[in-house]
Protein backbone atom coordinates (compact mmCIF):
# COMPACT_ATOMS: atom_id res chain seq x y z
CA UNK A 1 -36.90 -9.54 19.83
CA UNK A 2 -36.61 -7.15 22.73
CA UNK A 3 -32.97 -5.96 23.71
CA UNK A 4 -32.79 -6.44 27.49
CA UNK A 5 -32.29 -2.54 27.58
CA UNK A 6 -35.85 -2.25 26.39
CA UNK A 7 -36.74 -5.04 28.50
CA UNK A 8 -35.59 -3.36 31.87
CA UNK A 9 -37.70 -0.31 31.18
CA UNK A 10 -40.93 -2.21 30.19
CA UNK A 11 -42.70 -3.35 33.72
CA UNK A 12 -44.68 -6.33 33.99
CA UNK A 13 -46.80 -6.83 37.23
CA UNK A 14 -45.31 -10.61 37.06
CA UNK A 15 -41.69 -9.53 37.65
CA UNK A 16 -40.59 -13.07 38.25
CA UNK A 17 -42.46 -14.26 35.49
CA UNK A 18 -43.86 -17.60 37.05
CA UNK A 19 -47.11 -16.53 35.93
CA UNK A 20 -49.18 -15.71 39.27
CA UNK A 21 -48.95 -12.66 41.26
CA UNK A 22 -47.17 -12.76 44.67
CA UNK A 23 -45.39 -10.70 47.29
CA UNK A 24 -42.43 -11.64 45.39
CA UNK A 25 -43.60 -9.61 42.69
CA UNK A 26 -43.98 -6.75 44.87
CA UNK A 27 -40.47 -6.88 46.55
CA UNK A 28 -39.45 -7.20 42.79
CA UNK A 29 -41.38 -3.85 41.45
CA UNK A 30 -39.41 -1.66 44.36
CA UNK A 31 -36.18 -3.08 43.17
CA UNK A 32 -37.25 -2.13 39.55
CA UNK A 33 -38.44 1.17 40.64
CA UNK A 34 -34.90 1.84 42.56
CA UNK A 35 -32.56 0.96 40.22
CA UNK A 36 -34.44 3.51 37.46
CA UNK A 37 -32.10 6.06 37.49
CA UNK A 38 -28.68 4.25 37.78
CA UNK A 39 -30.06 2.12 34.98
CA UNK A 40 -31.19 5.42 32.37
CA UNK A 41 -27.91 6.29 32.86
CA UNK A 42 -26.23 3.21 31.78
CA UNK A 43 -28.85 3.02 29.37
CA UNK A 44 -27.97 6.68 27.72
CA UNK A 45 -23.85 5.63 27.79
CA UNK A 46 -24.06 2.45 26.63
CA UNK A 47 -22.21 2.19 23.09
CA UNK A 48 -20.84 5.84 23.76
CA UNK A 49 -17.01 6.81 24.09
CA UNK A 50 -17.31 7.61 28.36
CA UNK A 51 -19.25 3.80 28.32
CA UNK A 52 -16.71 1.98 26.03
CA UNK A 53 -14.29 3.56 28.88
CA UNK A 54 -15.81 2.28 31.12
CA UNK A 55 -16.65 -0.88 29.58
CA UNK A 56 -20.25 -0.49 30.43
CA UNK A 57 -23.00 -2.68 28.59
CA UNK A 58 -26.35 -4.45 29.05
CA UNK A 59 -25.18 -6.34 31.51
CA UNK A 60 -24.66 -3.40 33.83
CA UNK A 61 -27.95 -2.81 34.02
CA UNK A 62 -29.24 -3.35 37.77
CA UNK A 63 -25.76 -4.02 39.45
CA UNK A 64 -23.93 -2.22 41.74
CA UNK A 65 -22.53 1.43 39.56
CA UNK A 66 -26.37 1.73 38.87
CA UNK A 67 -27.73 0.93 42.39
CA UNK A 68 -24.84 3.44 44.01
CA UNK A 69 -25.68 6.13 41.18
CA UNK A 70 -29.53 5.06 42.32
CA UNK A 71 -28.95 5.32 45.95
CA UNK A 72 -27.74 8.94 45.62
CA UNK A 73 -30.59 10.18 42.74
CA UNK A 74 -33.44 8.57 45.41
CA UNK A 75 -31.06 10.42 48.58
CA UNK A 76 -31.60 13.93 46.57
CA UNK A 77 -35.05 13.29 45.97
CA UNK A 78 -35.98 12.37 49.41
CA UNK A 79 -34.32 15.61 50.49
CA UNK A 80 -36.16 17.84 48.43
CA UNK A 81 -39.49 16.30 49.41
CA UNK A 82 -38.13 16.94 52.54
CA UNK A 83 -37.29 20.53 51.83
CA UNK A 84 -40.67 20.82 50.32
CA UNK A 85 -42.69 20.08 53.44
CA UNK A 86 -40.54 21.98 55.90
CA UNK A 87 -41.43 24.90 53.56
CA UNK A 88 -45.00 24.29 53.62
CA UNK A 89 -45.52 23.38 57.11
CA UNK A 90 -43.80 26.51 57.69
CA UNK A 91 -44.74 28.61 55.26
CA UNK A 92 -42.72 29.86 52.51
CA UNK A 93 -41.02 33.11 53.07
């Protein structure tokens, strides 16, 4: 039986699991895709001294520390793609 640690980082195409796909599905694969990073995180510190502190388990995974920690990982992305096509568009010097 799957922990639902591995089952956050397997993706299914049928998110909701009703067993058709919809545009609910969709919605649901951008909400999986977002909350990657907060959820890795929570994933790595789970059982470890800094997440017993912070009394973090599997049923952290996709609520609000991760989708803050997300929020910011996606916000640093976006601003070096960003940073990448200013450079290119204007050469790099």
């Amino acid at each position: 039986m799957k922990t639902a640690i591995d089952q956050r980082f397997t993706f299914y195409a049928d998110q909701n699991v009703d067993g058709v796909l919809t545009i609910s599905d969709v919605w649901l694969w951008f909400k999986w895709v977002f909350f990657l990073p907060g959820d890795f995180i929570l994933a790595a510190l789970t059982g470890s001294t800094i997440g017993n502190f912070f009394e973090l388990s599997q049923d952290s995974l996709m609520g609000w520390g991760s989708g803050v920690f997300s929020f910011f990982v996606w916000l640093l992305v976006l601003g070096a793609i960003t940073t990448v096509i200013d450079d290119v568009k204007n050469g790099i010097s």
